[in-house]
N, C-alpha and C. Protein backbone atom coordinates (compact mmCIF):
# COMPACT_ATOMS: atom_id res chain seq x y z
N UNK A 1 0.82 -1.19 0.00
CA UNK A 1 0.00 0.00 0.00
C UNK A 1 0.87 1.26 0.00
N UNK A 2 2.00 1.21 0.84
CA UNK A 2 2.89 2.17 0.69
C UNK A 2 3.76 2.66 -0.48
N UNK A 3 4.02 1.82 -1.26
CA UNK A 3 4.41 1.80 -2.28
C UNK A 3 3.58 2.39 -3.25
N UNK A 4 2.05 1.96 -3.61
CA UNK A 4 0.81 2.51 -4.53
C UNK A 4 0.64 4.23 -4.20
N UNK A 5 0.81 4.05 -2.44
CA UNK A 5 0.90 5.72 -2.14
C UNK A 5 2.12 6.25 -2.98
N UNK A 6 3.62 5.82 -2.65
CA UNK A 6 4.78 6.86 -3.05
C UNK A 6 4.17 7.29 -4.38
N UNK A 7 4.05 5.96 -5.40
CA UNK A 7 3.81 6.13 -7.14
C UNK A 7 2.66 7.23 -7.08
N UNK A 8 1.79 7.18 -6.31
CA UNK A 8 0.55 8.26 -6.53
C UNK A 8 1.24 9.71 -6.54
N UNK A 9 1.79 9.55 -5.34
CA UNK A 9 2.57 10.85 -4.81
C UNK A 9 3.98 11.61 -5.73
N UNK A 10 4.80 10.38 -6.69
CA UNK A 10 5.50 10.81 -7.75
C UNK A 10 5.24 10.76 -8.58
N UNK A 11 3.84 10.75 -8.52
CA UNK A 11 3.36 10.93 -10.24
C UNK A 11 2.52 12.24 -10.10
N UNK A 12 1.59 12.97 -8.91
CA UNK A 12 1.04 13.90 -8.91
C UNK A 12 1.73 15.12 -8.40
N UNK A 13 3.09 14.80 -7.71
CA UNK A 13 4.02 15.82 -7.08
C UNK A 13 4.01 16.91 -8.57
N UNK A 14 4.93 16.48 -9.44
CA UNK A 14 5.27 17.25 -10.74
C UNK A 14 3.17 18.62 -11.62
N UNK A 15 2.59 17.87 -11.36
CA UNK A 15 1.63 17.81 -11.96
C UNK A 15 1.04 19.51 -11.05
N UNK A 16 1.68 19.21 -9.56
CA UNK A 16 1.00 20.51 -8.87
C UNK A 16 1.76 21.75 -8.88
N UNK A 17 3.12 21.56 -9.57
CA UNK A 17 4.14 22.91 -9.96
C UNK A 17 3.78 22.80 -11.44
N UNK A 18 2.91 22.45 -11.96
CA UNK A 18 2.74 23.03 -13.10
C UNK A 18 1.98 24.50 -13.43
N UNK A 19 2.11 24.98 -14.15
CA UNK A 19 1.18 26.65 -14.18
C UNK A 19 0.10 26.11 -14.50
N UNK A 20 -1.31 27.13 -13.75
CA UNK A 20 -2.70 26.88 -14.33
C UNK A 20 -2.87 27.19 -15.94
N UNK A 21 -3.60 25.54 -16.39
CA UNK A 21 -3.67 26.00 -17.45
C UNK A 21 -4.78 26.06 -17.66
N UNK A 22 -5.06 27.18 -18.77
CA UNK A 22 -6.99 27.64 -19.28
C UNK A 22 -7.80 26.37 -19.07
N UNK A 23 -9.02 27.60 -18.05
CA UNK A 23 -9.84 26.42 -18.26
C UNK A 23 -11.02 25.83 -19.71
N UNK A 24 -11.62 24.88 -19.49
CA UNK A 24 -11.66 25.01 -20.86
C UNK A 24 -13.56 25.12 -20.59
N UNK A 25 -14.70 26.18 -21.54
CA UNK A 25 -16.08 25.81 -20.92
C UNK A 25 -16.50 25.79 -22.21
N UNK A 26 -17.00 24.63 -22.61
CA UNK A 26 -17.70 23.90 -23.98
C UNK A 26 -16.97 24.22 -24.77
N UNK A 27 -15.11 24.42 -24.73
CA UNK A 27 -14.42 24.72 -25.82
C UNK A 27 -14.19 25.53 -26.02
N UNK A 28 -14.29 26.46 -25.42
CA UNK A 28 -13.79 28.42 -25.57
C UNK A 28 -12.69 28.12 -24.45
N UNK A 29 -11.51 28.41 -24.50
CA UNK A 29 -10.20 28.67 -23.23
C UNK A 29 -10.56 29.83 -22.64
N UNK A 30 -10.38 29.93 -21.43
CA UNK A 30 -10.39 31.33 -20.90
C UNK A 30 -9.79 31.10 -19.82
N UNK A 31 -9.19 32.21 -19.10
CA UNK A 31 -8.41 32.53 -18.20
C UNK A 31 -8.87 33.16 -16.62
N UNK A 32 -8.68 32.82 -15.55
CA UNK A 32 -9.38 33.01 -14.31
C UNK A 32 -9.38 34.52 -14.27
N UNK A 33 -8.01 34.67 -15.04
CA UNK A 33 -7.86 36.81 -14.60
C UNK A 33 -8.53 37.78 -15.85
N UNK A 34 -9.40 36.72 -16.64
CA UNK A 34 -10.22 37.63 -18.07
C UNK A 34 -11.36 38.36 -16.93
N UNK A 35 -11.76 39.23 -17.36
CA UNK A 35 -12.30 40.23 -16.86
C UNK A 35 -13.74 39.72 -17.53
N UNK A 36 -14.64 39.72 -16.07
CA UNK A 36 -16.38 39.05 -16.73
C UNK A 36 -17.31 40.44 -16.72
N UNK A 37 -17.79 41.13 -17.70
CA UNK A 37 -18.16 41.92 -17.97
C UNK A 37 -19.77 41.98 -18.36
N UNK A 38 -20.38 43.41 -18.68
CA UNK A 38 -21.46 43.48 -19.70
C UNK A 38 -20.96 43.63 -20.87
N UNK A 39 -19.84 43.68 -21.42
CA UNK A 39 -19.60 43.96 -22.88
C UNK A 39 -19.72 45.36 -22.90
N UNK A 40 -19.41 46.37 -22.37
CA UNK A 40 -19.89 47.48 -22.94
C UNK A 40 -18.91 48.10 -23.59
N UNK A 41 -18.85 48.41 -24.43
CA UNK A 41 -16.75 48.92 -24.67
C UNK A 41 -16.87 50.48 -23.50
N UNK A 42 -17.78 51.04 -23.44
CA UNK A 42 -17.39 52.08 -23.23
C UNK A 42 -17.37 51.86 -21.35
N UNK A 43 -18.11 50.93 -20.98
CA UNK A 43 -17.87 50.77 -19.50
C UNK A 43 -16.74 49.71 -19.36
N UNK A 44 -16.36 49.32 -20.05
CA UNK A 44 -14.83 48.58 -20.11
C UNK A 44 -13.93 49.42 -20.42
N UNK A 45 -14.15 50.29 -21.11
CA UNK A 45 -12.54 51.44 -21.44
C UNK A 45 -12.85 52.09 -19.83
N UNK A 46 -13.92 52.42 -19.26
CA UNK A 46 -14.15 53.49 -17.88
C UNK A 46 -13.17 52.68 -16.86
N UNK A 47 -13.84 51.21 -16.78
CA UNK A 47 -13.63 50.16 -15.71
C UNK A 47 -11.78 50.16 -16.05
N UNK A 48 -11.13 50.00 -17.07
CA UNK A 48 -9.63 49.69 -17.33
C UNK A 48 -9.04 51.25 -16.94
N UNK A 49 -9.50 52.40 -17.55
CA UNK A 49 -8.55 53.26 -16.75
C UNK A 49 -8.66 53.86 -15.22
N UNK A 50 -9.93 53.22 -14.60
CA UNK A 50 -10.15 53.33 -13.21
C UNK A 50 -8.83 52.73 -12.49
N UNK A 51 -8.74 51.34 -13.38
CA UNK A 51 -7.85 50.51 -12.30
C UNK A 51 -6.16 50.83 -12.81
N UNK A 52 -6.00 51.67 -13.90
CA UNK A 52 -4.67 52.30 -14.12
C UNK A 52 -4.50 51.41 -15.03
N UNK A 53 -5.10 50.62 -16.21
CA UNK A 53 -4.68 49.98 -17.06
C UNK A 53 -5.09 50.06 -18.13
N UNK A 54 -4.95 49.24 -19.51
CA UNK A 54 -5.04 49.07 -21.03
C UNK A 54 -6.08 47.94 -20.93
N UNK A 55 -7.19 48.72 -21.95
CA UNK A 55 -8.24 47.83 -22.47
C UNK A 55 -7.94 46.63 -23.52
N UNK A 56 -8.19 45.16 -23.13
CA UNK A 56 -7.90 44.62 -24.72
C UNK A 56 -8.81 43.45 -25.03
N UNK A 57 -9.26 43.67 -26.21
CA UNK A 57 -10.80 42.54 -26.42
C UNK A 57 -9.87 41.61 -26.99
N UNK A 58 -10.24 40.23 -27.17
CA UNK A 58 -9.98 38.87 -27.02
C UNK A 58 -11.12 38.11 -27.97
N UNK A 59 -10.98 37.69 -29.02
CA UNK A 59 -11.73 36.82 -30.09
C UNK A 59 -11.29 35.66 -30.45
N UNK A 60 -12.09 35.05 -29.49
CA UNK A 60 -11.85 33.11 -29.78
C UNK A 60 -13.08 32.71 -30.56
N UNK A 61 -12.85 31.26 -30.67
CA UNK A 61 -13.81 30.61 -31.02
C UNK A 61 -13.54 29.19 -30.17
N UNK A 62 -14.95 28.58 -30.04
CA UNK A 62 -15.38 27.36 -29.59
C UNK A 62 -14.21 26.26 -30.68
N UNK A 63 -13.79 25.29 -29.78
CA UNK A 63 -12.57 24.61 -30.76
C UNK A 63 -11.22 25.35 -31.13
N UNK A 64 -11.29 26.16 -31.17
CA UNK A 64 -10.13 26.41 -31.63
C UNK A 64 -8.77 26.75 -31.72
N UNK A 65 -8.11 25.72 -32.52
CA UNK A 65 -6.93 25.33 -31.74
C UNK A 65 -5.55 26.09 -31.43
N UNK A 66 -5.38 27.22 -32.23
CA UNK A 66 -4.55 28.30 -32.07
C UNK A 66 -4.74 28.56 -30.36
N UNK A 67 -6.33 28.90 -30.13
CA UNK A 67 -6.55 29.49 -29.08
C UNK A 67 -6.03 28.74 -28.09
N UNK A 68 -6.41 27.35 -28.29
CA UNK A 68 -5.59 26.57 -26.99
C UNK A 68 -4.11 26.08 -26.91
N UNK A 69 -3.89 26.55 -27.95
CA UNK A 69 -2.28 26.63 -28.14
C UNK A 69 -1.93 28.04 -27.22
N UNK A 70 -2.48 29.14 -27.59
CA UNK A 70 -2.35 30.94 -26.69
C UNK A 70 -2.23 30.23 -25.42
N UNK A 71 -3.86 29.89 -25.03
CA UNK A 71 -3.66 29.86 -23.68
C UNK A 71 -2.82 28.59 -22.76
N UNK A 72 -2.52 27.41 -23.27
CA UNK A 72 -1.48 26.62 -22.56
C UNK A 72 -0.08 26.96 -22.47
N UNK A 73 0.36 27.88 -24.02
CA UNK A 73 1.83 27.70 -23.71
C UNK A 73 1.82 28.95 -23.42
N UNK A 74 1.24 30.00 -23.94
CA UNK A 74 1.66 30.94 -23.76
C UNK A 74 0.98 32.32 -22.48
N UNK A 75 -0.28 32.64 -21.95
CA UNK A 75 -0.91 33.01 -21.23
C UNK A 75 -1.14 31.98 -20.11
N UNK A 76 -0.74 30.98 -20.17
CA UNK A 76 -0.23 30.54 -19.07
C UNK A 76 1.22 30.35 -17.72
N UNK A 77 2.01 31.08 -18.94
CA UNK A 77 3.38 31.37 -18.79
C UNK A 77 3.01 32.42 -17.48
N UNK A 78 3.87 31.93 -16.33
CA UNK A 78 3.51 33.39 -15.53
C UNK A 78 4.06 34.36 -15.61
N UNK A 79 5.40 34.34 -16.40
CA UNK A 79 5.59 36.05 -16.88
C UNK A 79 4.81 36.97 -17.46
N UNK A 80 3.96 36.02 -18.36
CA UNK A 80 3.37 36.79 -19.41
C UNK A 80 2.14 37.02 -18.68
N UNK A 81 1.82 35.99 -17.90
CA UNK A 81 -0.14 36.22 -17.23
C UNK A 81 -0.14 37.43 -16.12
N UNK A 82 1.67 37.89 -15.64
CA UNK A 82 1.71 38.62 -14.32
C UNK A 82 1.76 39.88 -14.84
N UNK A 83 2.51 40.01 -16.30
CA UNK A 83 2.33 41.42 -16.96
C UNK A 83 1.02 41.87 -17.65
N UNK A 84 0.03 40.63 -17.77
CA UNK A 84 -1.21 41.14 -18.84
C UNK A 84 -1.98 41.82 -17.40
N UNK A 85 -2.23 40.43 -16.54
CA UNK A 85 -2.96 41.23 -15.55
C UNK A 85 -2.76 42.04 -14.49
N UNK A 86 -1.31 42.97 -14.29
CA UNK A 86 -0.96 43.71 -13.62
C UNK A 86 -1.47 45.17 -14.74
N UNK A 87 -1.38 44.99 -16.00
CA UNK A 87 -1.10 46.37 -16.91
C UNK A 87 -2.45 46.68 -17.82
N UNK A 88 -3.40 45.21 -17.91
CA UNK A 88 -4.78 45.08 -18.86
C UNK A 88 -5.73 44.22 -18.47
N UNK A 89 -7.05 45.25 -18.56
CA UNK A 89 -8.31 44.55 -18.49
C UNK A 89 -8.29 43.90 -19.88
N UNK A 90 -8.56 42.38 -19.60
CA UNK A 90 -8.34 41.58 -20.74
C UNK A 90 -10.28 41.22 -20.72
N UNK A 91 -10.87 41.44 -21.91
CA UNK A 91 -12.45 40.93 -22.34
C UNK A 91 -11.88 39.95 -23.13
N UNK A 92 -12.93 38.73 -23.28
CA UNK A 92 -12.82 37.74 -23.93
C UNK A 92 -14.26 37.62 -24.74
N UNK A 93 -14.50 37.63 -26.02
CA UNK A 93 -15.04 37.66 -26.68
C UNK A 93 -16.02 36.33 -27.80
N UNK A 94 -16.62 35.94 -27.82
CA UNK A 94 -16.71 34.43 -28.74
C UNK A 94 -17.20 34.73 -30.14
N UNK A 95 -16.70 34.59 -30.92
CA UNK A 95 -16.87 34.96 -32.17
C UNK A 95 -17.94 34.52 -32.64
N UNK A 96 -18.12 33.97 -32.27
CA UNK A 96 -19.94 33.22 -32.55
C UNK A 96 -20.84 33.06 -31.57
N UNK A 97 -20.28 33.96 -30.83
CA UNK A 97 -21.02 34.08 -29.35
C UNK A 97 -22.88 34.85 -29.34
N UNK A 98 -23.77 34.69 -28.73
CA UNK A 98 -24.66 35.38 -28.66
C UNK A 98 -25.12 36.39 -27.53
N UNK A 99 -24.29 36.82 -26.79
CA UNK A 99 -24.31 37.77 -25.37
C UNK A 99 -24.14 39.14 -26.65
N UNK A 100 -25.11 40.17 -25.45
CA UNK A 100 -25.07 41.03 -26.10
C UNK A 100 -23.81 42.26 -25.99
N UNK A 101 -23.41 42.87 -26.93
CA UNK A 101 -22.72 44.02 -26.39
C UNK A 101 -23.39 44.70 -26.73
N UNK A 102 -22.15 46.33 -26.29
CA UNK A 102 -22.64 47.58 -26.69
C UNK A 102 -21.38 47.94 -26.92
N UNK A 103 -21.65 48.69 -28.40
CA UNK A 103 -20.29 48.97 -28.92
C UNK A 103 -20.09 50.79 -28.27
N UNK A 104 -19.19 51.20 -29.17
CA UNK A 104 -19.09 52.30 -28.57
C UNK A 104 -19.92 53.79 -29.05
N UNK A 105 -20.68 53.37 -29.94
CA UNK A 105 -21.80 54.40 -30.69
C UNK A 105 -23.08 53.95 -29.52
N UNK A 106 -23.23 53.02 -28.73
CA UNK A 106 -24.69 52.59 -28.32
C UNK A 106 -24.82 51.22 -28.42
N UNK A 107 -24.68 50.95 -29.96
CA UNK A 107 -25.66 49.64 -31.00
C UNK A 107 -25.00 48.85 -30.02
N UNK A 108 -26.03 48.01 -29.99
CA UNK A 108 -26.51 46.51 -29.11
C UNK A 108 -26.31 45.51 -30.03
N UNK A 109 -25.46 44.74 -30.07
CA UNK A 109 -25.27 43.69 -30.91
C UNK A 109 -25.04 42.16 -30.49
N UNK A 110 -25.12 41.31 -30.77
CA UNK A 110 -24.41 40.17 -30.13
C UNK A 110 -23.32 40.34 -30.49
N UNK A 111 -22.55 38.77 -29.61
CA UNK A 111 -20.90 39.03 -29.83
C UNK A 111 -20.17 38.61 -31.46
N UNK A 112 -21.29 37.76 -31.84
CA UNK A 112 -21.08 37.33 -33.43
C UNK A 112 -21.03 38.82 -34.09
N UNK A 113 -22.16 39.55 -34.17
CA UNK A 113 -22.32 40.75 -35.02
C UNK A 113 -21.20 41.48 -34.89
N UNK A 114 -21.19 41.86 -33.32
CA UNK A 114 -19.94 42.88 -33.43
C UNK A 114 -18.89 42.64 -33.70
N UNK A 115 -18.26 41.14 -33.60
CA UNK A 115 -16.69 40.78 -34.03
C UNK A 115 -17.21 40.92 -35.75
N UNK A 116 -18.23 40.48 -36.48
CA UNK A 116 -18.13 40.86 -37.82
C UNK A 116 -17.88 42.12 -38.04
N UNK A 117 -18.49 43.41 -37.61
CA UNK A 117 -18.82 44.76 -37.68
C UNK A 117 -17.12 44.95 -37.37
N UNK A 118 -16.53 44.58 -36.45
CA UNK A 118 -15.11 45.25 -36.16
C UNK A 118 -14.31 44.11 -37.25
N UNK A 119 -14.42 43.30 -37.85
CA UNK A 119 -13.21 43.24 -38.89
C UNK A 119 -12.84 41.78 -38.53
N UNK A 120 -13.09 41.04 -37.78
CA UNK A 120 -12.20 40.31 -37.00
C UNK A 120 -12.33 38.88 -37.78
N UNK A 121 -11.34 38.18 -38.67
CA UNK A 121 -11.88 36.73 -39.47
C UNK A 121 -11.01 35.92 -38.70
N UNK A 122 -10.02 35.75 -38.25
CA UNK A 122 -9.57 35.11 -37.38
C UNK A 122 -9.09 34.96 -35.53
N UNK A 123 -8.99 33.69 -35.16
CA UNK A 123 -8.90 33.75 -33.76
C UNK A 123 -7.79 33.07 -33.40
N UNK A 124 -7.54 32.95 -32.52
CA UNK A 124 -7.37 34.32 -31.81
C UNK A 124 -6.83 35.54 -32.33
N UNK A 125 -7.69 36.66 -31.92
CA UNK A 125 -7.41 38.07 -32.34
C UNK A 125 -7.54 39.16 -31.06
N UNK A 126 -6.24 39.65 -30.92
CA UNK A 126 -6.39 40.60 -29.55
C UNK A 126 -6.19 42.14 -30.08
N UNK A 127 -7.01 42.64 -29.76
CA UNK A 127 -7.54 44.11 -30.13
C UNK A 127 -7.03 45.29 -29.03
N UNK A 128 -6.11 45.64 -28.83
CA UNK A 128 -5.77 46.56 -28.08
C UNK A 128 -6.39 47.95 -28.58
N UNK A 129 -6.98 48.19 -27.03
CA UNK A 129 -7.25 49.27 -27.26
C UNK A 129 -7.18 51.23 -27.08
N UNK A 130 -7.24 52.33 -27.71
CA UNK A 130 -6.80 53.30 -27.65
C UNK A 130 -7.09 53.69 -25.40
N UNK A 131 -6.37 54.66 -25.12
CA UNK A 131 -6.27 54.94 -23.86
C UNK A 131 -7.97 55.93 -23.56
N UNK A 132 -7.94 56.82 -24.43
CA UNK A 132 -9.02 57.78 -24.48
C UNK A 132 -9.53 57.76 -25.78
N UNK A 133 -11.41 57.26 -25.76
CA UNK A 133 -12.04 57.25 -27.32
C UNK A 133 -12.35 58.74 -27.41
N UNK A 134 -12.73 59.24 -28.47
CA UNK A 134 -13.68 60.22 -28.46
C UNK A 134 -14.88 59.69 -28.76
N UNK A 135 -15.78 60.69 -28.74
CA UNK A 135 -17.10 60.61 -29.08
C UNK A 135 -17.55 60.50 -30.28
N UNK A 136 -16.41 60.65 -31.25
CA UNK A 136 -16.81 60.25 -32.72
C UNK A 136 -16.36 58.57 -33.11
N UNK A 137 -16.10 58.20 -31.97
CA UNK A 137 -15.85 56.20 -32.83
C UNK A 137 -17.16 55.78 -32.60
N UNK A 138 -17.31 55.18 -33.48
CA UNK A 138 -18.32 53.95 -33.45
C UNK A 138 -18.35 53.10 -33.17
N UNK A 139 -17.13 52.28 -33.45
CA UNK A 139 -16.79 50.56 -32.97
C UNK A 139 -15.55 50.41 -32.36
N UNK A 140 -15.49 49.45 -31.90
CA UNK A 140 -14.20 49.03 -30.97
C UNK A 140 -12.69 48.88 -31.98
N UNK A 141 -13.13 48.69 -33.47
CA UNK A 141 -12.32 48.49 -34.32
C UNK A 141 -11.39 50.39 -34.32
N UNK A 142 -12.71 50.88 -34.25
CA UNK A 142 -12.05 52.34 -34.68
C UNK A 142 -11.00 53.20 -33.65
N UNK A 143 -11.18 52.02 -32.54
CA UNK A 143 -10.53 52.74 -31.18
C UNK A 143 -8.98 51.62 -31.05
N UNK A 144 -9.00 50.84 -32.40
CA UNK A 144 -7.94 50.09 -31.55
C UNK A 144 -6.69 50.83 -32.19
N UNK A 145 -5.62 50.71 -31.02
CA UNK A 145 -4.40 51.18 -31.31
C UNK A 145 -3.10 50.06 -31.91
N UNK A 146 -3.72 48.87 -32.00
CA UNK A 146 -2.82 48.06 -32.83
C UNK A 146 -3.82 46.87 -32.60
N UNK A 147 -3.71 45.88 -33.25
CA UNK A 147 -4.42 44.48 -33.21
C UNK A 147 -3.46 43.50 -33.55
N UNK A 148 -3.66 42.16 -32.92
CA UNK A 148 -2.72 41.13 -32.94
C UNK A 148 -3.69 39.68 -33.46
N UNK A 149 -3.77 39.62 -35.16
CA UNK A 149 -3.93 38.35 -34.95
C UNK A 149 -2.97 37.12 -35.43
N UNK A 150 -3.98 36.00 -34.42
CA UNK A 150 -2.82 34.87 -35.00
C UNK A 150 -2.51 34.20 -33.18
N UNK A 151 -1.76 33.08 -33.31
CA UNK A 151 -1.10 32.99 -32.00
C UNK A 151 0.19 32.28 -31.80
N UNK A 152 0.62 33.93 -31.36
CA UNK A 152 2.04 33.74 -31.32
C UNK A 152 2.51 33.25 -30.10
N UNK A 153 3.81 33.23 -30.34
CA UNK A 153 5.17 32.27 -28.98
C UNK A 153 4.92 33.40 -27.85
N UNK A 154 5.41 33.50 -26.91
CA UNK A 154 5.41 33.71 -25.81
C UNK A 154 6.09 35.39 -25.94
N UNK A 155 7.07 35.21 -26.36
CA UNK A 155 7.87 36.52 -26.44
C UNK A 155 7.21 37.56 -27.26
N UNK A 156 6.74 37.23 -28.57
CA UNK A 156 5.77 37.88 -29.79
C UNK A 156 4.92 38.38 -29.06
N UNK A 157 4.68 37.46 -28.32
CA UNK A 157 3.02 38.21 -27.56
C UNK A 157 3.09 38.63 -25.98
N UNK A 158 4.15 38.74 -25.32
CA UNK A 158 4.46 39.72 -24.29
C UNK A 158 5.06 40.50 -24.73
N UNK A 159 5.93 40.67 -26.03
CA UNK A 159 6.42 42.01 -26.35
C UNK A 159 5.55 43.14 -26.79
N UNK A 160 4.41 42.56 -27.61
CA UNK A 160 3.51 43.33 -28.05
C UNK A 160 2.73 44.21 -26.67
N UNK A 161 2.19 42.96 -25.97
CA UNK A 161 1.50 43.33 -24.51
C UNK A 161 2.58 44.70 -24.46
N UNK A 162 3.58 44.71 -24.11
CA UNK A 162 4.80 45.85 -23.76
C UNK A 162 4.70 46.85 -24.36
N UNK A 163 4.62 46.49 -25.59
CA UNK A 163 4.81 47.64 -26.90
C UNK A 163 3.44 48.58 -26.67
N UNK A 164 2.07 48.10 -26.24
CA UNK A 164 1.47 48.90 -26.27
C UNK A 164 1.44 49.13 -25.18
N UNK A 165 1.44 48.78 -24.09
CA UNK A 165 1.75 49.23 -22.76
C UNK A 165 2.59 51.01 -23.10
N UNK A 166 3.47 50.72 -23.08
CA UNK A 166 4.35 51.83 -23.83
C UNK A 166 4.07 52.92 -24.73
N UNK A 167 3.30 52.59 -25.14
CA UNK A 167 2.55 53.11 -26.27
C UNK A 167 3.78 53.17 -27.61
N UNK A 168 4.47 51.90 -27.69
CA UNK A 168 5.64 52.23 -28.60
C UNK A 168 4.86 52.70 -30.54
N UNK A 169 3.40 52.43 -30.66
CA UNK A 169 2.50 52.84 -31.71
C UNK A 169 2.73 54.27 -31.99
N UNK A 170 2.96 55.32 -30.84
CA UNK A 170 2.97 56.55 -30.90
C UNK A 170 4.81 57.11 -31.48
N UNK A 171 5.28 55.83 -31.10
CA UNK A 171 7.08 56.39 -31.29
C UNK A 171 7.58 56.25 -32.45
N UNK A 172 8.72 56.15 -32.76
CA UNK A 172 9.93 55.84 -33.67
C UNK A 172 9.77 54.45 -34.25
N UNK A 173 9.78 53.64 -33.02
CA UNK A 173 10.53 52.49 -33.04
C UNK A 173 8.96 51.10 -33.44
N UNK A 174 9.82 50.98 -34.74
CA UNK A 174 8.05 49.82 -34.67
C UNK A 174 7.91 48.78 -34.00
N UNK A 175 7.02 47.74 -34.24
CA UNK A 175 6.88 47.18 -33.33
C UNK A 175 8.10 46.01 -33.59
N UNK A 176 7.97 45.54 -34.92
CA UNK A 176 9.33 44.13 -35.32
C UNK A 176 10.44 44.82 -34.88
N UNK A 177 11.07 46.27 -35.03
CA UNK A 177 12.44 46.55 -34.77
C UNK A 177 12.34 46.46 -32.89
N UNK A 178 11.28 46.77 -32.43
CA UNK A 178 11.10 47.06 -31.03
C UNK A 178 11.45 45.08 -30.34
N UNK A 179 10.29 43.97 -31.49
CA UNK A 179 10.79 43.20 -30.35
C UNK A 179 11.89 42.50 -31.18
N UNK A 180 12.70 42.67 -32.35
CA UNK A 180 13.77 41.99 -33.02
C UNK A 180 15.07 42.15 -31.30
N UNK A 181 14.84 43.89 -31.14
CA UNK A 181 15.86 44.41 -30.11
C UNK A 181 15.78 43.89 -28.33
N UNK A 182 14.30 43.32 -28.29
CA UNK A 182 14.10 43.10 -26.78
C UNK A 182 14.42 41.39 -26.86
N UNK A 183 14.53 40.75 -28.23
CA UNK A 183 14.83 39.26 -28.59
C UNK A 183 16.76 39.12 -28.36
N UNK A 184 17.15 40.14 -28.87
CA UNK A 184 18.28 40.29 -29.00
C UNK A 184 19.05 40.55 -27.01
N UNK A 185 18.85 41.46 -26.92
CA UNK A 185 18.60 41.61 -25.57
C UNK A 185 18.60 40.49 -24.79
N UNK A 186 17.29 39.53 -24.46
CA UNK A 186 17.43 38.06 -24.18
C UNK A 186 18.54 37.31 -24.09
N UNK A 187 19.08 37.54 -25.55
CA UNK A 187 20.01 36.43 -25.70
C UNK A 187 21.04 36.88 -25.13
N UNK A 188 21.68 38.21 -24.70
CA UNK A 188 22.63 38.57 -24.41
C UNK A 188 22.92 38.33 -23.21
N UNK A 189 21.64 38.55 -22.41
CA UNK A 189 21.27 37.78 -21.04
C UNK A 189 21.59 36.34 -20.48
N UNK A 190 20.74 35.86 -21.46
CA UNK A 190 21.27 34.09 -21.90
C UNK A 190 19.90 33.49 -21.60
N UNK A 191 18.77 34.24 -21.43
CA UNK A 191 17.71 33.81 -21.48
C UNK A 191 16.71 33.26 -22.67
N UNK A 192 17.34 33.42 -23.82
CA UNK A 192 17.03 32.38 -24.84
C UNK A 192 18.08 31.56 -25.16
């Protein structure tokens, strides 16, 4: 019996230093620190600079496998999960979802309509968004200050997190020369 215990115990030891990974609900990944909302963009841009941070919408789909590629290797990483949710209200979005939003003109849409209306054909797609809208956007598309789709490695997609953190959109330096130099950097370190 002691023995059936150790094997239990060296086989589940490893399993409890692992990072949380997304949970998964009928196939959409999501993350314990996504922000559960009404959808409103404009009470989500209020709610993100209350708490001193960057708005950023999140477009998955049910199945899909990029997405659970994002969230195991990479938003599960705790470097990357300690900088999103220290610096961004992260919304998570379902591309074929039926909850309603409200974009930033008013219109009431579901979550299908409005990811059509803002542009969005693939998922994962993270939509960062501007610090201050005016009163002339209409959609969440018109307020974003860079968009990321696709799902990238770990570094691609905490550098970006950074880059707009920074607002490096407003500078010199774009975003490939910005993370070619923070990749480079790394290595000099010896961390890649």
């Amino acid at each position: 019996m002691r023995i059936l215990f150790a094997a239990l115990a060296i086989a589940i030891l490893p399993l409890l230093a692992m990072p949380a990974i997304a949970q998964e609900n009928g196939g959409l990944y999501t993350e314990d620190w996504f922000a559960v909302t009404f959808k409103d963009m404009r009470e989500d841009l209020e709610t993100a600079q209350s708490e001193g941070k960057r708005l950023a919408l999140i477009v998955e789909q049910y199945g899909c496998i990029y997405c659970r590629k994002l969230h195991e290797e990479v938003l599960s990483d705790p470097e990357v999960a300690d900088f999103i949710k220290a610096n961004f209200l992260v919304v998570q979005y379902n591309m074929f979802g039926d909850e309603e939003v409200t974009d930033f003109d008013g219109e009431v849409l579901t979550e299908e309509e409005a990811v059509r209306r803002w542009g969005v054909i693939f998922t994962p797609t993270i939509i960062f968004l501007a610090d201050e809208v005016s009163g002339d956007v209409v959609k969440a598309s018109e307020a974003a200050v860079q968009t990321m789709p696709g799902a990238f490695g770990k570094w691609t997609t905490l550098n970006m997190f950074r880059w707009v953190y920074k607002k490096g959109y407003e500078g010199e330096e774009h975003f490939q020369k910005y993370h070619a130099r923070i990749i480079e950097e790394l290595r000099a370190e010896g961390r890649l």
